[in-house]
C-alpha atoms as a PDB file:
ATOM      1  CA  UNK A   1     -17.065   2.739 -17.941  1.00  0.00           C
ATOM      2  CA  UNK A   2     -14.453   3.379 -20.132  1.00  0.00           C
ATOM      3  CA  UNK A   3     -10.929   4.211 -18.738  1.00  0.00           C
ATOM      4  CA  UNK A   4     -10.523   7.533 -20.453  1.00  0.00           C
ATOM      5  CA  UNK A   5     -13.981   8.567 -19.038  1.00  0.00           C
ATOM      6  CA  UNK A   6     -13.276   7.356 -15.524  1.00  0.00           C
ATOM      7  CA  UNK A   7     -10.092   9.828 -15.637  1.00  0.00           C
ATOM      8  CA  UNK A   8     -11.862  12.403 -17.236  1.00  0.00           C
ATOM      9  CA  UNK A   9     -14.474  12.490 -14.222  1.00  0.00           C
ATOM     10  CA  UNK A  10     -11.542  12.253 -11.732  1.00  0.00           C
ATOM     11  CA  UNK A  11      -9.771  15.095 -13.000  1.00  0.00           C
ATOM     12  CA  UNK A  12     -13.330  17.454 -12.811  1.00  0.00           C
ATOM     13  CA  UNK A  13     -14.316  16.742  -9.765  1.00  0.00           C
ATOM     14  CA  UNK A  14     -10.200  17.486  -8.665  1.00  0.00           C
ATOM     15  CA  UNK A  15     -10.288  13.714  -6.613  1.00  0.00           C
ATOM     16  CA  UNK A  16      -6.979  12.186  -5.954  1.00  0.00           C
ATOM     17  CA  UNK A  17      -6.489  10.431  -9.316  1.00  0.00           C
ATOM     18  CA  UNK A  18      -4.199   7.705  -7.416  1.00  0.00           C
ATOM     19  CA  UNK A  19      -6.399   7.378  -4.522  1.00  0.00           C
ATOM     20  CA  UNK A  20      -9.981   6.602  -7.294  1.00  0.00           C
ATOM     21  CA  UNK A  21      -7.720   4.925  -9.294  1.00  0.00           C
ATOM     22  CA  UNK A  22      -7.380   1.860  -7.010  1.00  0.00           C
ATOM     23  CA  UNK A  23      -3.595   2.387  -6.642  1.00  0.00           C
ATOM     24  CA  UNK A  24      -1.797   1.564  -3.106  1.00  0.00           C
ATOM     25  CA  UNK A  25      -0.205   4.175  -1.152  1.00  0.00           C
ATOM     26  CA  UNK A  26       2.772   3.868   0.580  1.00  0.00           C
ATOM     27  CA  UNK A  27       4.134   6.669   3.876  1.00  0.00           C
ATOM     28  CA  UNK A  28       7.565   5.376   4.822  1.00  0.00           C
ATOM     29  CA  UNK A  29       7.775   7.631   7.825  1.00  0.00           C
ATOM     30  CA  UNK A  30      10.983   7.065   8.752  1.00  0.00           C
ATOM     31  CA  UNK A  31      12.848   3.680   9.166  1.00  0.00           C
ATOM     32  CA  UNK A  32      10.372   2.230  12.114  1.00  0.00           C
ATOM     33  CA  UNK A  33       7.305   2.753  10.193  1.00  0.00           C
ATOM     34  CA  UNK A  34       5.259   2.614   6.877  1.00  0.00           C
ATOM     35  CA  UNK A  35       1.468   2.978   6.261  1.00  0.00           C
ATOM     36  CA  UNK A  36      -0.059   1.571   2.919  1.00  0.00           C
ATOM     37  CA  UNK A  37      -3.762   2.375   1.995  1.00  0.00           C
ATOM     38  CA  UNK A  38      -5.528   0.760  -0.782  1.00  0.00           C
ATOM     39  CA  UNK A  39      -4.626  -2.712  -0.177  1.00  0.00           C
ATOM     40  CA  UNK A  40      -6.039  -6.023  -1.273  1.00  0.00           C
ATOM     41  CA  UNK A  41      -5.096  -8.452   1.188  1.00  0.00           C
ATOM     42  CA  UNK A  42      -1.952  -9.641   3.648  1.00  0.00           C
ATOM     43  CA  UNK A  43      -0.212 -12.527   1.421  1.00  0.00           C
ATOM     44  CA  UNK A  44       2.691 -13.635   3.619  1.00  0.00           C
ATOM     45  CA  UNK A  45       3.777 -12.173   7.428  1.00  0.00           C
ATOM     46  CA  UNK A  46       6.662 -12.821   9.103  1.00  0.00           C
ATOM     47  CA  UNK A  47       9.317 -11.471  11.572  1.00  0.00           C
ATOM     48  CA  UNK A  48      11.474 -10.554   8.400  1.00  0.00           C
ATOM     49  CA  UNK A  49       9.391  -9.555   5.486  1.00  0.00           C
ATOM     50  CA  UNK A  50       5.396  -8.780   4.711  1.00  0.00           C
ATOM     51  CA  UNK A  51       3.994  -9.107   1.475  1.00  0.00           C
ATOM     52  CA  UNK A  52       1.267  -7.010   0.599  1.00  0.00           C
ATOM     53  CA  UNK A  53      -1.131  -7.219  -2.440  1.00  0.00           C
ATOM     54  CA  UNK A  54      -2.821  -4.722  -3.813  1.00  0.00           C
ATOM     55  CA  UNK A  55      -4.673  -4.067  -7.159  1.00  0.00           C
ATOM     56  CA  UNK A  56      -1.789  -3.107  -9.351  1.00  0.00           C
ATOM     57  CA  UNK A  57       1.063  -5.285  -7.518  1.00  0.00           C
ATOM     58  CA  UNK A  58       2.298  -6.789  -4.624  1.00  0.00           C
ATOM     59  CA  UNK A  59       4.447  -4.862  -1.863  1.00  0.00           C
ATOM     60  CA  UNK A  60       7.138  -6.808  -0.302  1.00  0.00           C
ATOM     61  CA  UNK A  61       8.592  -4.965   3.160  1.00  0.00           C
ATOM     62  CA  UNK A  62      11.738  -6.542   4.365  1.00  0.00           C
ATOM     63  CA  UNK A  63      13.357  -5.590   8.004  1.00  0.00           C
ATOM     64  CA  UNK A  64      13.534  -7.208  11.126  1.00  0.00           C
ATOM     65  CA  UNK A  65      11.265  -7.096  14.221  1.00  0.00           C
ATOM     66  CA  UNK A  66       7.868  -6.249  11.414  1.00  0.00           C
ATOM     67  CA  UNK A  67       4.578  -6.183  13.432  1.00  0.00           C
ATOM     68  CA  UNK A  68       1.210  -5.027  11.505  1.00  0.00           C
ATOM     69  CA  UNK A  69      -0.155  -2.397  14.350  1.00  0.00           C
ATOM     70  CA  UNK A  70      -3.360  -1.796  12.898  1.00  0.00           C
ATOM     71  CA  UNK A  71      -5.131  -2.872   9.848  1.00  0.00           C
ATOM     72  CA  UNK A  72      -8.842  -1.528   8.395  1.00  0.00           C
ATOM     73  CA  UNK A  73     -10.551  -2.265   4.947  1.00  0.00           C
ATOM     74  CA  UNK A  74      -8.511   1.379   3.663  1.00  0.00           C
ATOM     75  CA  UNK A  75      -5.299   1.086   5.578  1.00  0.00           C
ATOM     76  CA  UNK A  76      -2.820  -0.657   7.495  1.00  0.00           C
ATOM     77  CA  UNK A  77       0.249   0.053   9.827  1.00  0.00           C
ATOM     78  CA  UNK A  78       3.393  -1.658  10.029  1.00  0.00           C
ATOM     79  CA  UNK A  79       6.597  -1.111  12.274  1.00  0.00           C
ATOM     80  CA  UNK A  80       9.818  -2.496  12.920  1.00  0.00           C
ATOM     81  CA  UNK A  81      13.146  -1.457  11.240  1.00  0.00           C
ATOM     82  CA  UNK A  82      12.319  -1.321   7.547  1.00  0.00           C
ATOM     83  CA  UNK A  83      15.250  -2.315   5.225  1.00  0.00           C
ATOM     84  CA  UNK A  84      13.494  -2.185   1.527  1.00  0.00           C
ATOM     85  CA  UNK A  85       9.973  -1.533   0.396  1.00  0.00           C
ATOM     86  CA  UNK A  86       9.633  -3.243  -2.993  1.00  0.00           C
ATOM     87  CA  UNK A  87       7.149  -3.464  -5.397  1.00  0.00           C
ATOM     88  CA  UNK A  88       6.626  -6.688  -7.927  1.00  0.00           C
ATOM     89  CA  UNK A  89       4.019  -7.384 -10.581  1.00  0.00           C
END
């Protein structure tokens, strides 16, 4: 399926266009805590930073004291004290 058709059925049936699109979602809530749906896999995980890849990019979350929570196939939880949430190609 074509890219232009894929958005065109998005937009009719009113879906989250990010969401079907395969794009990650990040919720900083606060500085303790951050939830990112639409995630590929856990690259690195340390104390200090997490990197995160997803189907676009990766997501690189520095801060100290980082823990994963919780993690499922559509979303995972991370807390600490988050300094930067960056994204790289």
């Amino acid at each position: 399926m074509k890219k232009n058709q894929k958005e065109k059925i998005i937009n009719s049936l009113e879906l989250p266009k990010d969401l079907m699109l395969g794009a990650a979602i990040v919720t900083a809530t606060g500085r303790h805590e951050v939830l990112i749906s639409n995630y590929k896999g856990i690259l690195e995980y340390e104390d200090s930073f997490i990197k995160i890849q997803t189907k676009n990019c990766r997501i690189l979350i520095s801060g100290s004291h980082l823990a994963i929570d919780y993690y499922t196939n559509e979303e995972m939880k991370i807390t600490g004290f988050l300094n930067t949430i960056q994204y790289e190609n």
